[in-house]
N, C-alpha and C. Protein backbone atom coordinates (compact mmCIF):
# COMPACT_ATOMS: atom_id res chain seq x y z
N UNK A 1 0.82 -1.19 0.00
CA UNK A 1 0.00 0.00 0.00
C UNK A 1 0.87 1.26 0.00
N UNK A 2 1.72 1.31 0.75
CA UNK A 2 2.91 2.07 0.74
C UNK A 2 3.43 2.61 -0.80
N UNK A 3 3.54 1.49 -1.47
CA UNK A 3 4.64 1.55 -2.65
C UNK A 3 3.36 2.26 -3.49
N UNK A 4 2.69 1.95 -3.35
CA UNK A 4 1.08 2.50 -4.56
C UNK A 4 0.85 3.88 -4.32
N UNK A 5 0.88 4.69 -2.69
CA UNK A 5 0.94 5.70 -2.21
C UNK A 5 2.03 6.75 -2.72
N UNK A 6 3.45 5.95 -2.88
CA UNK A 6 4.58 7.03 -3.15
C UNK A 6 4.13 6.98 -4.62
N UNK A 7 4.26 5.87 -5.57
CA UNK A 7 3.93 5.84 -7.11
C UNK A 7 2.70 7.30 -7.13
N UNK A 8 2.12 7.38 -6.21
CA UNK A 8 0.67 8.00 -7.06
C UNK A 8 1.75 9.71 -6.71
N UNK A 9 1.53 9.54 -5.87
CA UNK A 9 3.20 10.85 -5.50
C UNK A 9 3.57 11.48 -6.22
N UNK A 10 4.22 10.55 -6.78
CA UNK A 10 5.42 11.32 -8.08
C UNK A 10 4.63 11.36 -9.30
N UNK A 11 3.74 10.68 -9.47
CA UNK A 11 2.79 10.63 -10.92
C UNK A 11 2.25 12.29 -10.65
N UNK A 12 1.93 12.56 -9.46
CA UNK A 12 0.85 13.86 -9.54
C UNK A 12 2.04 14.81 -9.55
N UNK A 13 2.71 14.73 -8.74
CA UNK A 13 4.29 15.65 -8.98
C UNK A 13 4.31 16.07 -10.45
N UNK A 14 4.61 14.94 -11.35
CA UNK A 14 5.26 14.53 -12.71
C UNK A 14 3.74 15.93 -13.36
N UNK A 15 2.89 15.45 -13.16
CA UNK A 15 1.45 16.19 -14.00
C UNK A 15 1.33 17.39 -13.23
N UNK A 16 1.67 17.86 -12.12
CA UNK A 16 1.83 19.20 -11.88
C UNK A 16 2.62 19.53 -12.06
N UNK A 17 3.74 19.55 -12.31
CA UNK A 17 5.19 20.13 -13.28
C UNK A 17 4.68 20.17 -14.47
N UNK A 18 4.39 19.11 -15.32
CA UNK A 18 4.10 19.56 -16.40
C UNK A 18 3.27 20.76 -17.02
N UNK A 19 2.22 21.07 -16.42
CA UNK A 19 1.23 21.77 -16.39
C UNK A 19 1.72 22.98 -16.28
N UNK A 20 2.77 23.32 -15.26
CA UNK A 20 3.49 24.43 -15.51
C UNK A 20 4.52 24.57 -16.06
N UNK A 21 4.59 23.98 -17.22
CA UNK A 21 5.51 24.12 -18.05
C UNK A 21 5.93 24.95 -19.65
N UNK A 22 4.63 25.38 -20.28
CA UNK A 22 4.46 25.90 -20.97
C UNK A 22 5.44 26.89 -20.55
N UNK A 23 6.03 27.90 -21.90
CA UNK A 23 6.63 28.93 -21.97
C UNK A 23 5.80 30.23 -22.33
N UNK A 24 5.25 30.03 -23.30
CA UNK A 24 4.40 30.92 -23.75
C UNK A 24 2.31 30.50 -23.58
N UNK A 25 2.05 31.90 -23.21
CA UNK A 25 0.92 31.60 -22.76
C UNK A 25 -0.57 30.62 -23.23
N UNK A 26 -0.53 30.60 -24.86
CA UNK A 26 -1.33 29.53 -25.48
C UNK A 26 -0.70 28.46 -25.68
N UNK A 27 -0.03 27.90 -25.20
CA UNK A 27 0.88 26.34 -25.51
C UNK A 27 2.30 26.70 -26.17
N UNK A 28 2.46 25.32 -26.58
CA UNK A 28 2.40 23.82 -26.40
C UNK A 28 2.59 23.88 -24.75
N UNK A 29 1.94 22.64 -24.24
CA UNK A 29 2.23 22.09 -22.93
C UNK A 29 3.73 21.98 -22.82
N UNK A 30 3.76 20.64 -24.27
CA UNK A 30 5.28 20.26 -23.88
C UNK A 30 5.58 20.07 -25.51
N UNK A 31 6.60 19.89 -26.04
CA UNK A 31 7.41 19.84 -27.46
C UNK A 31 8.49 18.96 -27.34
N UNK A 32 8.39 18.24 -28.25
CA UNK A 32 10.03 17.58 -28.19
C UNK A 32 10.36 17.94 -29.58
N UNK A 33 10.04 19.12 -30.21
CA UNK A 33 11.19 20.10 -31.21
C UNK A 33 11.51 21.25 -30.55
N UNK A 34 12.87 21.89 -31.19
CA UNK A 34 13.41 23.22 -30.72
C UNK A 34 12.50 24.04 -30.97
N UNK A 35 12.73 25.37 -30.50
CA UNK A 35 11.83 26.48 -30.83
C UNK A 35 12.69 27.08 -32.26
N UNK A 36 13.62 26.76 -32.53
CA UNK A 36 14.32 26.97 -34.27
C UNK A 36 13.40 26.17 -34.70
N UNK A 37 13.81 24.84 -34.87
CA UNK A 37 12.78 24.06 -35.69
C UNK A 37 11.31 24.27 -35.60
N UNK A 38 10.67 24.96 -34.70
CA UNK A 38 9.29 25.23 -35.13
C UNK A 38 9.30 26.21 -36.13
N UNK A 39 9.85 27.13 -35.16
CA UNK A 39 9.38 28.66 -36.11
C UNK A 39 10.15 29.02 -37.50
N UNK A 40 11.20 28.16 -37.89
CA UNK A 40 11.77 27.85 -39.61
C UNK A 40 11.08 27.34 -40.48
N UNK A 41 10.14 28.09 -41.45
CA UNK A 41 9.57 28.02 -42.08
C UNK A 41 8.81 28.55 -42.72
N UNK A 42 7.63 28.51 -43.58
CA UNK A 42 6.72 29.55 -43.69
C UNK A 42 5.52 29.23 -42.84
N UNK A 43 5.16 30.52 -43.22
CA UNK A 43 3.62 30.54 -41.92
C UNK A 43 2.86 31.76 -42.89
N UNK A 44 1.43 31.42 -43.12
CA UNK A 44 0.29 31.68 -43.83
C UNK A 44 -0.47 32.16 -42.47
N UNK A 45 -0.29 33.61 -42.62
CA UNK A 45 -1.35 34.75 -41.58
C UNK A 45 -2.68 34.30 -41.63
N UNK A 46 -3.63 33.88 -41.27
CA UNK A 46 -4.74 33.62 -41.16
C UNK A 46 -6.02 34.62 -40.28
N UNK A 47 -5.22 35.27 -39.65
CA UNK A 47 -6.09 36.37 -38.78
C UNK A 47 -5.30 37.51 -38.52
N UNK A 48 -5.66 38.64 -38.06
CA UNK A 48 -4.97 39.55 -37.95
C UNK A 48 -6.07 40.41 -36.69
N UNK A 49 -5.90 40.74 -35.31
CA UNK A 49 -6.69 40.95 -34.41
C UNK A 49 -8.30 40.19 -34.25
N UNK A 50 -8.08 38.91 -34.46
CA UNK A 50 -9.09 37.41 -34.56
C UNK A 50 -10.09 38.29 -36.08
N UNK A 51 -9.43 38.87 -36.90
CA UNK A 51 -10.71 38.69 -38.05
C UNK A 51 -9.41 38.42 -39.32
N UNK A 52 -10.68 37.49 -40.00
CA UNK A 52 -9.80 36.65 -41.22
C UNK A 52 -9.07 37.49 -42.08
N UNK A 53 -7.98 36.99 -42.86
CA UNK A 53 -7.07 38.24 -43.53
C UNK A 53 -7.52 37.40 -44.69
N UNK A 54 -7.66 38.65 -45.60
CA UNK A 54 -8.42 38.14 -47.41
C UNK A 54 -7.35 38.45 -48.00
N UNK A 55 -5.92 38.94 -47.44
CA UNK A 55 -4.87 38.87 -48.43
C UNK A 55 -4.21 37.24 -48.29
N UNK A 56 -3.24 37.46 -49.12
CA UNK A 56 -2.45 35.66 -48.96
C UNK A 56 -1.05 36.71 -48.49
N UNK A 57 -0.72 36.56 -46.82
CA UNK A 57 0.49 37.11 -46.57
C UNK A 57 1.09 35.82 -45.82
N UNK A 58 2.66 35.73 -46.32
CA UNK A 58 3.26 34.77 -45.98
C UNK A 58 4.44 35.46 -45.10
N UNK A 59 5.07 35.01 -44.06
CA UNK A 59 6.25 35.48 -43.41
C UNK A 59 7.21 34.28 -43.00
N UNK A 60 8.09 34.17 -43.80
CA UNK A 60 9.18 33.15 -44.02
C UNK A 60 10.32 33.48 -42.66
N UNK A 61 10.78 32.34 -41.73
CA UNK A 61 11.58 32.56 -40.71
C UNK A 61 12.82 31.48 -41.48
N UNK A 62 14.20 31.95 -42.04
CA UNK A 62 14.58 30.73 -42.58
C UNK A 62 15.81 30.65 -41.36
N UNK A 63 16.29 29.05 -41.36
CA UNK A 63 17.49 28.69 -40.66
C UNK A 63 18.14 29.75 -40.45
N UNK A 64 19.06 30.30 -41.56
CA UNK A 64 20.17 31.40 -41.52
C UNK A 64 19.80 32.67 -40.73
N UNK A 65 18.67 32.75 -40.14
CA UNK A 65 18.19 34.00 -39.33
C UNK A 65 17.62 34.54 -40.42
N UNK A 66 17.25 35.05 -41.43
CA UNK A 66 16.53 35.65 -42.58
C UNK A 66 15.46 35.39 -42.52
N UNK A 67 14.87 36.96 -42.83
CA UNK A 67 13.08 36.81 -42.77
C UNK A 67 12.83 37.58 -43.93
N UNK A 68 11.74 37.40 -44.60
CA UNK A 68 11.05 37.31 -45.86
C UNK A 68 9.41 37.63 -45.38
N UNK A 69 8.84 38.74 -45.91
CA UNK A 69 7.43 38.55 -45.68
C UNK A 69 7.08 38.42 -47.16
N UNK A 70 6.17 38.54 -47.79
CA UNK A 70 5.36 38.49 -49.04
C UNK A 70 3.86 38.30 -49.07
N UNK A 71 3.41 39.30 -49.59
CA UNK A 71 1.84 39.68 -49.72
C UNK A 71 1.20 39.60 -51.46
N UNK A 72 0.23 38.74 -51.19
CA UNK A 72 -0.28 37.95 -52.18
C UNK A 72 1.04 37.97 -53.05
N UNK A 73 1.98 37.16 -53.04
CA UNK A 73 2.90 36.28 -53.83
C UNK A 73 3.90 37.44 -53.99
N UNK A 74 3.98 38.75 -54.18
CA UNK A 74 4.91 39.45 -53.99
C UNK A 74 5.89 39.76 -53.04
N UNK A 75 7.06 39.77 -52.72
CA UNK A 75 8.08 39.50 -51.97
C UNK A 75 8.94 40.78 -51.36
N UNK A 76 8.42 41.16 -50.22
CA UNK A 76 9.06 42.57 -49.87
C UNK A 76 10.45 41.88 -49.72
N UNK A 77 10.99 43.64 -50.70
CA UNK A 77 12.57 43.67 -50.84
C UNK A 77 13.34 44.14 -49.43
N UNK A 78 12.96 44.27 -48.78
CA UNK A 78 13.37 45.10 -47.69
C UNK A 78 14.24 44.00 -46.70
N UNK A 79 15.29 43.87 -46.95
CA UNK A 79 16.23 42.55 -46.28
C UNK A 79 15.81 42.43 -44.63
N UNK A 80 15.57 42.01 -43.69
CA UNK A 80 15.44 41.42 -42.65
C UNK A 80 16.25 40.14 -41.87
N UNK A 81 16.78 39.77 -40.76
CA UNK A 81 16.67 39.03 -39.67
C UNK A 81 16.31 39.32 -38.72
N UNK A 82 16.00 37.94 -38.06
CA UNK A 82 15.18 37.48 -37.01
C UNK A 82 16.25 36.96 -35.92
N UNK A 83 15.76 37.12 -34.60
CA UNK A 83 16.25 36.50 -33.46
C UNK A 83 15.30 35.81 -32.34
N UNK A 84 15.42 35.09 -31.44
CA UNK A 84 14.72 35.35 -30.23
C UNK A 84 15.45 36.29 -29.45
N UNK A 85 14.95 36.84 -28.29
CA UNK A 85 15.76 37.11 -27.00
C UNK A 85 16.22 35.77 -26.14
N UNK A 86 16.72 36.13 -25.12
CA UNK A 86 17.62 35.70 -24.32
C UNK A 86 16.79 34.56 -23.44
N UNK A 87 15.33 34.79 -23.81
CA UNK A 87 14.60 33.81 -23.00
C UNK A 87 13.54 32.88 -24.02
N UNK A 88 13.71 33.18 -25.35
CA UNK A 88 12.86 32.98 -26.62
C UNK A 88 11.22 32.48 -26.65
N UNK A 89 10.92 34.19 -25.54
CA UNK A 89 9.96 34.47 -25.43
C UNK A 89 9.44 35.55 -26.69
N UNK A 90 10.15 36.18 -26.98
CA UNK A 90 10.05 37.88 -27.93
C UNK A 90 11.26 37.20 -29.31
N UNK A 91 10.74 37.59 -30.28
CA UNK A 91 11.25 37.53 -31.94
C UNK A 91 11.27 39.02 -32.00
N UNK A 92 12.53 39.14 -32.26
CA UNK A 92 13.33 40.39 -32.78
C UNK A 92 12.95 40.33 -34.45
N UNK A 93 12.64 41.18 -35.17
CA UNK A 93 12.47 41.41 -36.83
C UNK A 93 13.18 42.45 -36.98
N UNK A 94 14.53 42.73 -37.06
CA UNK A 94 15.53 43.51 -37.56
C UNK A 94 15.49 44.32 -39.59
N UNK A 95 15.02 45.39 -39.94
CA UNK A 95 14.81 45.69 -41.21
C UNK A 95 16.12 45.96 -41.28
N UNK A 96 16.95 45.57 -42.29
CA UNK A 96 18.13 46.35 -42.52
C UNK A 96 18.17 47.56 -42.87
N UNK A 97 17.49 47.75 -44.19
CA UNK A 97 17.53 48.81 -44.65
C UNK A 97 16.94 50.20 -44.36
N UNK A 98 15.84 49.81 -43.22
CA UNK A 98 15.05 50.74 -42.52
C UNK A 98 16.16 50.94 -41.09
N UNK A 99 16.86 50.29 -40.21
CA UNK A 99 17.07 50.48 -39.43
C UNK A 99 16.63 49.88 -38.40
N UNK A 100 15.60 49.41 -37.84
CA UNK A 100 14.45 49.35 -37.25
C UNK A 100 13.84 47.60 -37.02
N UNK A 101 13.62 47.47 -35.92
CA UNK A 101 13.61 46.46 -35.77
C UNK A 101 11.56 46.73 -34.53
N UNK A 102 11.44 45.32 -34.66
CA UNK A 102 10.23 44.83 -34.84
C UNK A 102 10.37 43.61 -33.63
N UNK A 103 9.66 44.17 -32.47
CA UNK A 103 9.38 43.10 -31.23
C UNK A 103 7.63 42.49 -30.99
N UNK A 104 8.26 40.88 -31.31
CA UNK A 104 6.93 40.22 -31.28
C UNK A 104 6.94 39.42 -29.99
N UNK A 105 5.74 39.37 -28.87
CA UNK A 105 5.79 38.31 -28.11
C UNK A 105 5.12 36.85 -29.01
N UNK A 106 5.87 36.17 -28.03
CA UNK A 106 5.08 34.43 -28.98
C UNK A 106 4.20 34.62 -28.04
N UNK A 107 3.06 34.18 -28.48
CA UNK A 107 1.68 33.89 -27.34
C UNK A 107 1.61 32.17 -27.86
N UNK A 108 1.81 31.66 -28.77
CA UNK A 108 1.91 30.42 -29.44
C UNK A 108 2.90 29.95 -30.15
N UNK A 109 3.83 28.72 -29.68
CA UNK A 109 4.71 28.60 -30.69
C UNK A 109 4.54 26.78 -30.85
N UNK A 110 3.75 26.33 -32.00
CA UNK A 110 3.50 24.84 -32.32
C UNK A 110 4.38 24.47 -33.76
N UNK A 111 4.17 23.30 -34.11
CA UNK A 111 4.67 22.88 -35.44
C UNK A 111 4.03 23.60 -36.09
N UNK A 112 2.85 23.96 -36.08
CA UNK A 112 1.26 24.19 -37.31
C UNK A 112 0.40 25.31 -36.90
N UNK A 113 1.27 26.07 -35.94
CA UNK A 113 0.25 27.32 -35.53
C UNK A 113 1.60 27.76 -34.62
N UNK A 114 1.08 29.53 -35.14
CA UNK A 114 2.01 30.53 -34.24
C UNK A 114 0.81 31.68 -33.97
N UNK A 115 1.18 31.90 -32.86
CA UNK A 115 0.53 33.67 -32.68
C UNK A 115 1.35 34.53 -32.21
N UNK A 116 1.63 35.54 -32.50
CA UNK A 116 2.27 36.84 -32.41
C UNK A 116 1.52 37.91 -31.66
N UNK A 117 2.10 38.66 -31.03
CA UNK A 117 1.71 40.29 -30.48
C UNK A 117 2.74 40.98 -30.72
N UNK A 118 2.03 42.65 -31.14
CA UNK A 118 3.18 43.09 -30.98
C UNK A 118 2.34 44.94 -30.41
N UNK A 119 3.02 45.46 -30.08
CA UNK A 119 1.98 46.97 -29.20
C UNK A 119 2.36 47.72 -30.54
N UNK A 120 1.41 48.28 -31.08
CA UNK A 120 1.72 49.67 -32.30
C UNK A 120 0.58 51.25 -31.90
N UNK A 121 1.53 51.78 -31.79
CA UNK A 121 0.47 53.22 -31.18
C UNK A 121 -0.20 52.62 -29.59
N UNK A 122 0.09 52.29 -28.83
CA UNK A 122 0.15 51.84 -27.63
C UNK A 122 -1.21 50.58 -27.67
N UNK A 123 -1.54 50.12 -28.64
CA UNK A 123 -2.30 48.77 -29.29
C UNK A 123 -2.01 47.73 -29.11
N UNK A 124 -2.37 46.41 -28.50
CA UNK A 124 -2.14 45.27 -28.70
C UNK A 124 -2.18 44.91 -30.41
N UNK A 125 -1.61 44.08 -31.22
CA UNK A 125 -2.04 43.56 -32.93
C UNK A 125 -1.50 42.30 -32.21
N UNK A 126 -2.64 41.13 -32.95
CA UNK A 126 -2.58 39.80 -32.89
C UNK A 126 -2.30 39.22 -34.16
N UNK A 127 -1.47 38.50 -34.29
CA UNK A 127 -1.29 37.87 -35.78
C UNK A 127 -1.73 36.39 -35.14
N UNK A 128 -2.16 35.45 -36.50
CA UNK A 128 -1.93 34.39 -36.35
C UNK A 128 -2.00 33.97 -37.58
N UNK A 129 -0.96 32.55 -37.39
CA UNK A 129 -0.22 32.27 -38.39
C UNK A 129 -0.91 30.34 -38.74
N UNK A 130 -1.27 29.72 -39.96
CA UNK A 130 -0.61 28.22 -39.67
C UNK A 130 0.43 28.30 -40.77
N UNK A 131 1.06 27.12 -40.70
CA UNK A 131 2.44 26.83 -41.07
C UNK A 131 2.16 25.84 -42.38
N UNK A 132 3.08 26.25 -43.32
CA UNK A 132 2.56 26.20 -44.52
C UNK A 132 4.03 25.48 -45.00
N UNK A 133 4.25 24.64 -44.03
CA UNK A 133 5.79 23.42 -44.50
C UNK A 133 5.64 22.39 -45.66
């Protein structure tokens, strides 16, 4: 009875750790990919402050740190990289040629779904993204 008592123990331990484990506030619980390997790729905007976007905007995160947006199939020239911060909570979007760089919190970071925030004119903007690998 003992041994069944400690087992149930560490099982509830094990599921209350987990539970607080998430990094970012809409999930994943838990991942067994990097947060590189999620967010390398393209991702197809699907909402933009929860109402549907009728353009086709794509925002490419590639390996090499390089970011790429493109709106309906056209490809802004405007060179870009990407970073996390120090806790790869916030994506840095660095414009080269503007100067100017671009802070997103992850609210979601999955294989097949991202969401973004970012404050503009003291505004919350919600992006959301699925992943278009």
């Amino acid at each position: 009875m003992k041994k069944y008592l400690i087992q149930i123990t560490i099982l509830m331990a094990v599921i209350i750790s987990l539970t607080n484990c998430s990094k970012y506030e809409e999930g994943p619980l838990i991942s067994f990919s990097s947060k590189n390997a999620r967010l390398t790729g393209n991702w197809y905007m699907t909402f933009q402050d929860l109402i549907p976007t009728s353009d086709s905007i794509v925002w490419t995160f590639k390996e090499d740190e390089t970011f790429t947006k493109s709106y309906n199939g056209i490809l802004n020239v405007n060179p870009a990289r990407w970073s996390f911060n120090s806790t790869k909570e916030i994506i840095e979007i660095y414009f080269i040629d503007d100067d100017i760089s671009d802070f997103y919190t992850i609210m979601q970071l999955k294989n097949k779904a991202l969401i973004l925030e970012i404050e503009i004119s003291q505004q919350m903007v919600r992006y959301e993204f699925e992943s278009v690998k």
